[in-house]
Protein backbone atom coordinates (compact mmCIF):
# COMPACT_ATOMS: atom_id res chain seq x y z
CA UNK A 1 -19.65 21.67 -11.19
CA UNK A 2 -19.48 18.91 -13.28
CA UNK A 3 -16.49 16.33 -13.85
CA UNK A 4 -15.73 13.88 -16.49
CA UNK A 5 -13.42 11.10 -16.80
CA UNK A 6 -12.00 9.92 -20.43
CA UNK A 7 -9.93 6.89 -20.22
CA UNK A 8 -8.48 6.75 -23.74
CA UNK A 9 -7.68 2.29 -24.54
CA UNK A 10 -5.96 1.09 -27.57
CA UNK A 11 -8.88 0.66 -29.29
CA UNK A 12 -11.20 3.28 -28.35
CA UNK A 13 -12.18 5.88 -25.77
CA UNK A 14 -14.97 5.96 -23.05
CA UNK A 15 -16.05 8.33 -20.99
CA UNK A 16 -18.67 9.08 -18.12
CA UNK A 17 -19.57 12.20 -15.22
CA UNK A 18 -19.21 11.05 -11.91
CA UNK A 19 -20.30 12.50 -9.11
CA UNK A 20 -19.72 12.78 -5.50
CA UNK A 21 -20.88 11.44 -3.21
CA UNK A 22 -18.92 11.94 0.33
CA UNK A 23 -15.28 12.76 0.72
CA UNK A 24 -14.27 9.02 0.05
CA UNK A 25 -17.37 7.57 -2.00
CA UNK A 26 -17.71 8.69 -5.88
CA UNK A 27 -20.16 7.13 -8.32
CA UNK A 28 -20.62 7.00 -12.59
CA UNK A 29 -24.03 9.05 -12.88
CA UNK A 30 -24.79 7.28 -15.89
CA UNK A 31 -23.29 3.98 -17.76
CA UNK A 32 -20.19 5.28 -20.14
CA UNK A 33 -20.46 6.02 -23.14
CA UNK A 34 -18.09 5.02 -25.81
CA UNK A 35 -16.44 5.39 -29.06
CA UNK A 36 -14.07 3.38 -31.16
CA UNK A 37 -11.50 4.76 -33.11
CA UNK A 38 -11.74 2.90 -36.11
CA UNK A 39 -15.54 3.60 -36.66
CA UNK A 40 -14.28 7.55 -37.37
CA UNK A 41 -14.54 8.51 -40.98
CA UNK A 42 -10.59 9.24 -41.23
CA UNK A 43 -9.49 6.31 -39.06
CA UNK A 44 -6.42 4.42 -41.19
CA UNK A 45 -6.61 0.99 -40.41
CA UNK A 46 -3.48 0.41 -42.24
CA UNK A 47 -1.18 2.81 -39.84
CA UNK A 48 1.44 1.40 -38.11
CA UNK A 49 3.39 2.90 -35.44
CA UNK A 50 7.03 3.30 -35.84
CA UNK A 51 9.12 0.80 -33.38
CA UNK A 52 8.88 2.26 -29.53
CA UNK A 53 13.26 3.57 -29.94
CA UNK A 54 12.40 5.56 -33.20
CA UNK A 55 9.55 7.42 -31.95
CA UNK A 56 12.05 9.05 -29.79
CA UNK A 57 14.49 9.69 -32.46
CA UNK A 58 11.90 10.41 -35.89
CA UNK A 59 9.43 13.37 -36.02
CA UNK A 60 5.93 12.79 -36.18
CA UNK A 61 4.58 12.16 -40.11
CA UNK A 62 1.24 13.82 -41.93
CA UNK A 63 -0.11 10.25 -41.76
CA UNK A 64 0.84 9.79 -38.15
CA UNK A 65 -0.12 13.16 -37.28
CA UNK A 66 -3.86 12.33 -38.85
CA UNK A 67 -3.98 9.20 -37.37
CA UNK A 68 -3.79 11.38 -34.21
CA UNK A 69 -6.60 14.14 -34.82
CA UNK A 70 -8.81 11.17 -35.19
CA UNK A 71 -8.03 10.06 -31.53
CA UNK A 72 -8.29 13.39 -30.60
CA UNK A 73 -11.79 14.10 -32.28
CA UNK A 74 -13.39 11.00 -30.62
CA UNK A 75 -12.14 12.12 -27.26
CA UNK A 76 -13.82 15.51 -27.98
CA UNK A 77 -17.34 13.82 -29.33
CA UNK A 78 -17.23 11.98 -25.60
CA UNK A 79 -16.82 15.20 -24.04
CA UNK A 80 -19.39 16.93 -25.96
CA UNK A 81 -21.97 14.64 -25.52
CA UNK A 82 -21.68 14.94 -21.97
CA UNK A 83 -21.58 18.57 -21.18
CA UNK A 84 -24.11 20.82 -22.13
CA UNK A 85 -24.06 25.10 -20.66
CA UNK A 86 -22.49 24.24 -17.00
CA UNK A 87 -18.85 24.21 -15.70
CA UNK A 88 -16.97 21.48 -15.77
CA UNK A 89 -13.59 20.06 -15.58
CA UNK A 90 -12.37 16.93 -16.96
CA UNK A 91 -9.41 14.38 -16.62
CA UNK A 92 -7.97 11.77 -19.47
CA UNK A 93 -6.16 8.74 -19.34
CA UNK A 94 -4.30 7.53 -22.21
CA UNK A 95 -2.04 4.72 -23.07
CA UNK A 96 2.12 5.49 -24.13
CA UNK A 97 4.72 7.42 -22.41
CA UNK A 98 3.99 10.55 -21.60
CA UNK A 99 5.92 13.76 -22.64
CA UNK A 100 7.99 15.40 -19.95
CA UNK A 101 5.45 17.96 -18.76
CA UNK A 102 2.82 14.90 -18.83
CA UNK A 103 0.96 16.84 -21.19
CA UNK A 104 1.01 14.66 -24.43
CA UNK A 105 2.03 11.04 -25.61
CA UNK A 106 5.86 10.79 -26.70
CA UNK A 107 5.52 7.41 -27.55
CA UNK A 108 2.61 4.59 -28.08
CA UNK A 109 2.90 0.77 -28.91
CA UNK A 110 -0.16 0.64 -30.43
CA UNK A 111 -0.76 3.85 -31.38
CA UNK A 112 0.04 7.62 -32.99
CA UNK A 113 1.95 9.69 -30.49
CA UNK A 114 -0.10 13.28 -29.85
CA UNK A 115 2.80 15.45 -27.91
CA UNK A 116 -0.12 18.08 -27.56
CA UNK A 117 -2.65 16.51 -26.71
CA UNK A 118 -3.76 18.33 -23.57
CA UNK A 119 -3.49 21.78 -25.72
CA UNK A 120 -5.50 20.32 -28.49
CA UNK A 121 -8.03 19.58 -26.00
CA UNK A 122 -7.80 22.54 -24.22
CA UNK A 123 -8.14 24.68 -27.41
CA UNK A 124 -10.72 22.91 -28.91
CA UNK A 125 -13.18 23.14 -25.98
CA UNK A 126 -11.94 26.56 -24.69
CA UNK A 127 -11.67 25.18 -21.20
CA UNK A 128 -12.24 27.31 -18.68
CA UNK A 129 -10.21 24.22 -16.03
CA UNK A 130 -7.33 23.62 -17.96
CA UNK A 131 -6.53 20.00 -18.08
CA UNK A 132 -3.37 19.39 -15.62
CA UNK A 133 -1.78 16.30 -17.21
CA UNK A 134 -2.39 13.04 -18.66
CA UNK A 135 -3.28 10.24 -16.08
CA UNK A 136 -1.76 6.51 -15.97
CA UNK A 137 -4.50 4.43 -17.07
CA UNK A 138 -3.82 1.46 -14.18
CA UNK A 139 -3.18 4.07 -12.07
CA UNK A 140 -6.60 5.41 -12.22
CA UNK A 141 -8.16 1.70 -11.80
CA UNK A 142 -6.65 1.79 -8.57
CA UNK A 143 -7.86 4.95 -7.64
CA UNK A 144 -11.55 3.75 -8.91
CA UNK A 145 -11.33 0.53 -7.13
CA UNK A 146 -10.35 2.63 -4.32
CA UNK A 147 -12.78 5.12 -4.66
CA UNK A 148 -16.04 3.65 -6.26
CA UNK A 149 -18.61 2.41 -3.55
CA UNK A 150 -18.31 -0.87 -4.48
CA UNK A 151 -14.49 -1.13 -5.01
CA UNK A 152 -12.35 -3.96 -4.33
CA UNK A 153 -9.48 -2.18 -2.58
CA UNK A 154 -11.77 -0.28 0.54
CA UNK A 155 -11.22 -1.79 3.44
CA UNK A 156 -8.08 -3.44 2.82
CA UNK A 157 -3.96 -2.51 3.31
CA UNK A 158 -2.34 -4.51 1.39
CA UNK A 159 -3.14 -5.83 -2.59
CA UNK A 160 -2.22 -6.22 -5.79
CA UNK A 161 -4.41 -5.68 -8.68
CA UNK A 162 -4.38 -6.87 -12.43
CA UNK A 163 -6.57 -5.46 -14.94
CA UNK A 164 -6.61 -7.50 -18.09
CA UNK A 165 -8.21 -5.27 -21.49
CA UNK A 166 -5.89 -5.03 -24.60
CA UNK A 167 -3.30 -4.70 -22.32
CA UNK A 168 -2.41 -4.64 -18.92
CA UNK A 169 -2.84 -2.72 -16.05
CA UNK A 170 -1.59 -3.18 -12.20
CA UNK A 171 -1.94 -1.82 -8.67
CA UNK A 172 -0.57 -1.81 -5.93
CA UNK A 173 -1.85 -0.73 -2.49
CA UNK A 174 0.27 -1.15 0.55
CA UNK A 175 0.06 -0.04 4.40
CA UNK A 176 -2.99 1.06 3.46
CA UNK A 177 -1.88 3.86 0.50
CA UNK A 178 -1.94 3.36 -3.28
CA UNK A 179 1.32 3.28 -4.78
CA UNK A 180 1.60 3.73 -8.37
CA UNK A 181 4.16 1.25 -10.14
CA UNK A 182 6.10 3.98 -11.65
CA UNK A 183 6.86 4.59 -7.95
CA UNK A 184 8.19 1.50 -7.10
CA UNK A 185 10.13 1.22 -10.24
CA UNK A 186 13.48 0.55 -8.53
CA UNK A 187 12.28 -2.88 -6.92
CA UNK A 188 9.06 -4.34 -8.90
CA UNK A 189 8.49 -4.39 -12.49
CA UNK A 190 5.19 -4.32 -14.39
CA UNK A 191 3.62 -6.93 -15.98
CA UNK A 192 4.30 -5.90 -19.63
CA UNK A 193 7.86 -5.47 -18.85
CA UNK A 194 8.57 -8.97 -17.62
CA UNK A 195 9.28 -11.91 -19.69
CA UNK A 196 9.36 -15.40 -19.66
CA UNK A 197 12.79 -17.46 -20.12
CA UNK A 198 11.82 -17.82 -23.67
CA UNK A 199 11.22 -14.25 -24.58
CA UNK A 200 7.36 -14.18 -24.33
CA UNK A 201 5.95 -11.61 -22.62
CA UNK A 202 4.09 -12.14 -18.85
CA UNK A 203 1.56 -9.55 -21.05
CA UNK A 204 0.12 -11.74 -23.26
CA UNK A 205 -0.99 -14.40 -20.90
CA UNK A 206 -2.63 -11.40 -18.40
CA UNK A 207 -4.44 -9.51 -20.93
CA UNK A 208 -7.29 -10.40 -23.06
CA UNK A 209 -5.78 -9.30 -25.74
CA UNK A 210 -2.71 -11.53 -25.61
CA UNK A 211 -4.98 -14.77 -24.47
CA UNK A 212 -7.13 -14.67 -27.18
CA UNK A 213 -4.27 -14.92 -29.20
CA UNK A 214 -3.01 -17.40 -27.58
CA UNK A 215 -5.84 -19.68 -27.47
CA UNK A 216 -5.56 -22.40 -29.83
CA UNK A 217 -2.23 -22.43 -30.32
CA UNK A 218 -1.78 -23.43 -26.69
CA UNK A 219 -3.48 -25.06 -24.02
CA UNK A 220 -5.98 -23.30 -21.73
CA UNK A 221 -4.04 -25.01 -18.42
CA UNK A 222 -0.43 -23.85 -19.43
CA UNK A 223 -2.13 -20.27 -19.63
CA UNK A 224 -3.50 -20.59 -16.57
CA UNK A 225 -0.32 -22.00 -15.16
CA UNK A 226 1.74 -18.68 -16.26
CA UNK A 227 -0.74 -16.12 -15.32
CA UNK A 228 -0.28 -18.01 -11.47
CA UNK A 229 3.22 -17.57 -11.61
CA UNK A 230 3.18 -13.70 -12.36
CA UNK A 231 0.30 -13.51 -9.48
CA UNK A 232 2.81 -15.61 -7.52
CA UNK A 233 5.77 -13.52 -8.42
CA UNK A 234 3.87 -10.34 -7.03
CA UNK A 235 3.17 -12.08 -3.49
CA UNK A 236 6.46 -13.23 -3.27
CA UNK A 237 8.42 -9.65 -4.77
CA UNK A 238 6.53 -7.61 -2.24
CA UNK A 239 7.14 -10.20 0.78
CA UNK A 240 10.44 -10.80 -0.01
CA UNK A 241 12.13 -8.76 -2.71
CA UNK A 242 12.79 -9.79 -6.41
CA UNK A 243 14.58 -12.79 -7.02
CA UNK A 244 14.62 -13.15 -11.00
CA UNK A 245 11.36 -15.14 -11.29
CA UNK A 246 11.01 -13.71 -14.90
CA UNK A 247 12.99 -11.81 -17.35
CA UNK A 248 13.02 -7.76 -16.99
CA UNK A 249 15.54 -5.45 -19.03
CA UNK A 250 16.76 -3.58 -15.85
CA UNK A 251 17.98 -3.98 -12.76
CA UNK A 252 15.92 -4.51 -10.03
CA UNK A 253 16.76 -4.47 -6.29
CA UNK A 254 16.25 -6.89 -4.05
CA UNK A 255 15.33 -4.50 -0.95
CA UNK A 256 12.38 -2.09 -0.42
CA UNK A 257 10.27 -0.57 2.29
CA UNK A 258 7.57 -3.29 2.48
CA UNK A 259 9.81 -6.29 2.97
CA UNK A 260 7.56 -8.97 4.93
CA UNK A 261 4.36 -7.69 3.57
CA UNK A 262 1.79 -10.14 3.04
CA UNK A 263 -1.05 -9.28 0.27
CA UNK A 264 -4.33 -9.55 1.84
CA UNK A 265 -6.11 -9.35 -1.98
CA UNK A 266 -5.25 -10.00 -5.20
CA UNK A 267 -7.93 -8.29 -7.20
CA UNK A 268 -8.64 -9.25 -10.90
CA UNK A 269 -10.33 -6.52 -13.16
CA UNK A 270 -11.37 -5.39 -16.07
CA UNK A 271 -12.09 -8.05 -18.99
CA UNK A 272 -10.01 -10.66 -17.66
CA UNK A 273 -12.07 -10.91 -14.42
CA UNK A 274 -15.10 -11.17 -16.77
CA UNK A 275 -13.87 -14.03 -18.64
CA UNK A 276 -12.10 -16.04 -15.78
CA UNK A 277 -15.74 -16.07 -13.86
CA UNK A 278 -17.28 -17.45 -17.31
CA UNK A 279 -17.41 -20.79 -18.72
CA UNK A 280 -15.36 -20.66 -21.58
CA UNK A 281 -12.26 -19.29 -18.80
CA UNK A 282 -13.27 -21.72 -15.96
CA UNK A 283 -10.01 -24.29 -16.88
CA UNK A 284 -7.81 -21.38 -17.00
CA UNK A 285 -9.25 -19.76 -13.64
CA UNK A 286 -8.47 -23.19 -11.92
CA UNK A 287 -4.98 -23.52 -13.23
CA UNK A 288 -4.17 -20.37 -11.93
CA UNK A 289 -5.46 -21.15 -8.38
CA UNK A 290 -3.81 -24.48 -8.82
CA UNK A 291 0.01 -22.82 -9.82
CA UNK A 292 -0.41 -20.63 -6.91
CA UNK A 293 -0.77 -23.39 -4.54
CA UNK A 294 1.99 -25.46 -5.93
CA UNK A 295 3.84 -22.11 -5.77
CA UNK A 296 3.19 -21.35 -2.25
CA UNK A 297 3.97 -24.62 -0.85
CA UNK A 298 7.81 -23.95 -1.83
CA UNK A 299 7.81 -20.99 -0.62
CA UNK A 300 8.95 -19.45 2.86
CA UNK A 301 6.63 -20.98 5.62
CA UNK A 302 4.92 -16.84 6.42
CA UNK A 303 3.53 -17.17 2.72
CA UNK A 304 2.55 -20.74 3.03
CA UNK A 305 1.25 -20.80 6.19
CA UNK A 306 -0.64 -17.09 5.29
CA UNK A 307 -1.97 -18.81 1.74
CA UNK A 308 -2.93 -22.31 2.13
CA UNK A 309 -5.46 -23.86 3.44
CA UNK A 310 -4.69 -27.64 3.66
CA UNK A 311 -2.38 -27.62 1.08
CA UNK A 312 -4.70 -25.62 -1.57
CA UNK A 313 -4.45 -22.18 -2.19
CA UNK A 314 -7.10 -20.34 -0.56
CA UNK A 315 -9.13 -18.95 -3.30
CA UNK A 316 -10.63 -15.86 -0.30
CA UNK A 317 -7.82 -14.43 -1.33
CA UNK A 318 -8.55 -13.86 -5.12
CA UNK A 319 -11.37 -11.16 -6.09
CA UNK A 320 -12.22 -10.69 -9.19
CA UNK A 321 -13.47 -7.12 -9.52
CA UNK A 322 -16.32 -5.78 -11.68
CA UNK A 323 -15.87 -2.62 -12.17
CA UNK A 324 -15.44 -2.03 -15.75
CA UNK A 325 -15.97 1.87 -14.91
CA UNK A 326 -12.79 1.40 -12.50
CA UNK A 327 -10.53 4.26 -14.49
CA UNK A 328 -13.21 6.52 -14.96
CA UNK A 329 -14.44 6.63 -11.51
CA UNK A 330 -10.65 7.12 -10.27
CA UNK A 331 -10.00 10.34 -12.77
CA UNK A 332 -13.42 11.55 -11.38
CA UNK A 333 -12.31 10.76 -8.00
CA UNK A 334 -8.87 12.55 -8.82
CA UNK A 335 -10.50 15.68 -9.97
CA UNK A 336 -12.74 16.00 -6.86
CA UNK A 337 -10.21 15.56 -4.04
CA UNK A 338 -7.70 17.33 -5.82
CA UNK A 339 -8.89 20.05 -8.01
CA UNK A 340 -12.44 21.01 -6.38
C-alpha cells in the first residue's frame, strides 16, 4: 500500500509518499515534488476572490469555477506522478473553510472555492480509498512535527508551534496530546484572527508573506518586537487565560482546562524558521527573543522564574524547526494510523 500526502498552499501544491516506518516514526520516501498554480496553461492571474461574507451568500462564477479546475488539475498531476499500478490512498490539505461534510472549500481568502473537491478527485482518479475529508493544513504540521523522526514536538508535553509560509499556521500540543486550534476555539484564537490595536493583523508580522511586505516600510526590530508579543501572548493565554493582549472579533474566555501550563517549546517552522536562522532575519530573530524577555519579566513570577535566565529570555526554549515536509508527513502519518 502506498500513501500520499498533498498539502494544497496559496500558491501552489506539493506532494510526496511517505512511508512507515514503526507505529510512531513515518518518513518522506523521496523529496516533494511540486507544482505552482500559476505555471498551468489556464491559470488567471487576474482572478480575484469575492470578499470572505459573499462567498457564503453568491454562487460560484464560470471564471471562478475555472480558476478552480486548474487547482484541481495540478493536485491530480502530483498524484499521478507519484503512483504508478499499486494501491494507494491519499490525504489533502487545503487552505479556506471547509464545507460542512469537510469535503470541499466553502470559502478561500486567497483563492477559488471548490465545494467538490474531494468528488472531483475521487472521480477523476477512480479511487479505489475514497478520500475521507479535507485536512487543516497547521493541523497536519503538527501531526508531522509529531510524527516525522526528526520532529520538534517528540518528546515533549507541552508547545506551541508557528509555521510562517504565505500564511500562518499554529499548534498546539498540551499534556502530551495535539490539540487542534479549532478545538480550543472557545479560549485561544489563531494567529490570523488576532489584531493589533491599530487594525493590523498579528498575520502579517508571522508569515513570510506578510514580512516581506512589510519590510521597508518598517523597521526589522519593530517586526521582531510584534512577532514576540504574539509568541508571548501564547505562553501567557495557555498559563493563564486570555486577557485581551490583541484584538479578536469574538469572545474569548478567560478559563480552560490547561490553566497553569507552562510551554516547554515554542517551535518555529516552515519559511519563517528558515529566514529567522539566516542573515538577512538575524535583527528580527533577536528582537523577538529580546520582547519576550521584556515580556516575561512583567509577568507572573511561574513564567518569569520558568523563562529567564538572569533577566534574558532563555533562547532553549525557542526551536526553530526544519521540516519543510512537516504537513505532508502528518497526512501520511494520518492515513497510516487511521485508515491502514
Amino acid at each position: 500500500m502506498k500513501v500520499i500526502g498533498i498539502d494544497g498552499g496559496a500558491t501552489k501544491v506539493s506532494g510526496g509518499v511517505v512511508e512507515k516506518i514503526n507505529a510512531n516514526s513515518f518518513k518522506l520516501i523521496s523529496p516533494a515534488v511540486d507544482i505552482k498554480y500559476a505555471e498551468h496553461p489556464n491559470f488567471n492571474a487576474d482572478f480575484s476572490p469575492l470578499s470572505l461574507d459573499s462567498q457564503f451568500e453568491k454562487e460560484t462564477s464560470s471564471i471562478e469555477k475555472q480558476q478552480g479546475s486548474v487547482y484541481i488539475e495540478c493536485v491530480l498531476d502530483i498524484i499521478r506522478s507519484l503512483t504508478e499500478s499499486e494501491s494507494f490512498r491519499v490525504a489533502i490539505a487545503m487552505p479556506g473553510i471547509k464545507t460542512n461534510d469537510g469535503r470541499g472549500i466553502a470559502a478561500m481568502a486567497n483563492g477559488p472555492r471548490i465545494p467538490n473537491f474531494c468528488d472531483q478527485i475521487g472521480k477523476a482518479l477512480n479511487l479505489e480509498h475514497s478520500i475521507q475529508r479535507l485536512e487543516s493544513d497547521a493541523d497536519m504540521c503538527s501531526w508531522g512535527e509529531e510524527y516525522a523522526e526528526n520532529g520538534s514536538l517528540r518528546n515533549v508535553d507541552n508547545a506551541y508551534y508557528l509555521g510562517g509560509g504565505t500564511g500562518t499556521a499554529d499548534g498546539l500540543k498540551l499534556n502530551g496530546e495535539l490539540i487542534p486550534f479549532d478545538d480550543g476555539s472557545n479560549w485561544i484564537a489563531k494567529s490570523f484572527e488576532l489584531k493589533m490595536f491599530d487594525g493590523h493583523s498579528l498575520e502579517k508580522y508571522a508569515s513570510m508573506g506578510g514580512i516581506n511586505q512589510l519590510r521597508g516600510s518598517i523597521s526589522d526590530s519593530k517586526i521582531g518586537n510584534v512577532l514576540g508579543r504574539l509568541l508571548f501572548e501564547r505562553i501567557s493565554t495557555i498559563h493563564s487565560g486570555w486577557n485581551n493582549q490583541f484584538q479578536v472579533g469574538r469572545d474569548l474566555q478567560t478559563d480552560h482546562p490547561y490553566i497553569n501550563t507552562l510551554l516547554d517549546r515554542i517551535i518555529i517552522g516552515q519559511r519563517l524558521s528558515q529566514f529567522l536562522q539566516s542573515i538577512d532575519g538575524h535583527a528580527i530573530y533577536q528582537a523577538l527573543i529580546n520582547e519576550l524577555g521584556h515580556q516575561c519579566s512583567n509577568a507572573a513570577d511561574a513564567i518569569s522564574d520558568h523563562y529567564l535566565i538572569n533577566d534574558k529570555f532563555n533562547k532553549e526554549y525557542i526551536v526553530m524547526s526544519n521540516l519543510r515536509a512537516a504537513p505532508i508527513i502528518g497526512l501520511g502519518a494520518k492515513v497510516w494510523m487511521t485508515q491502514c
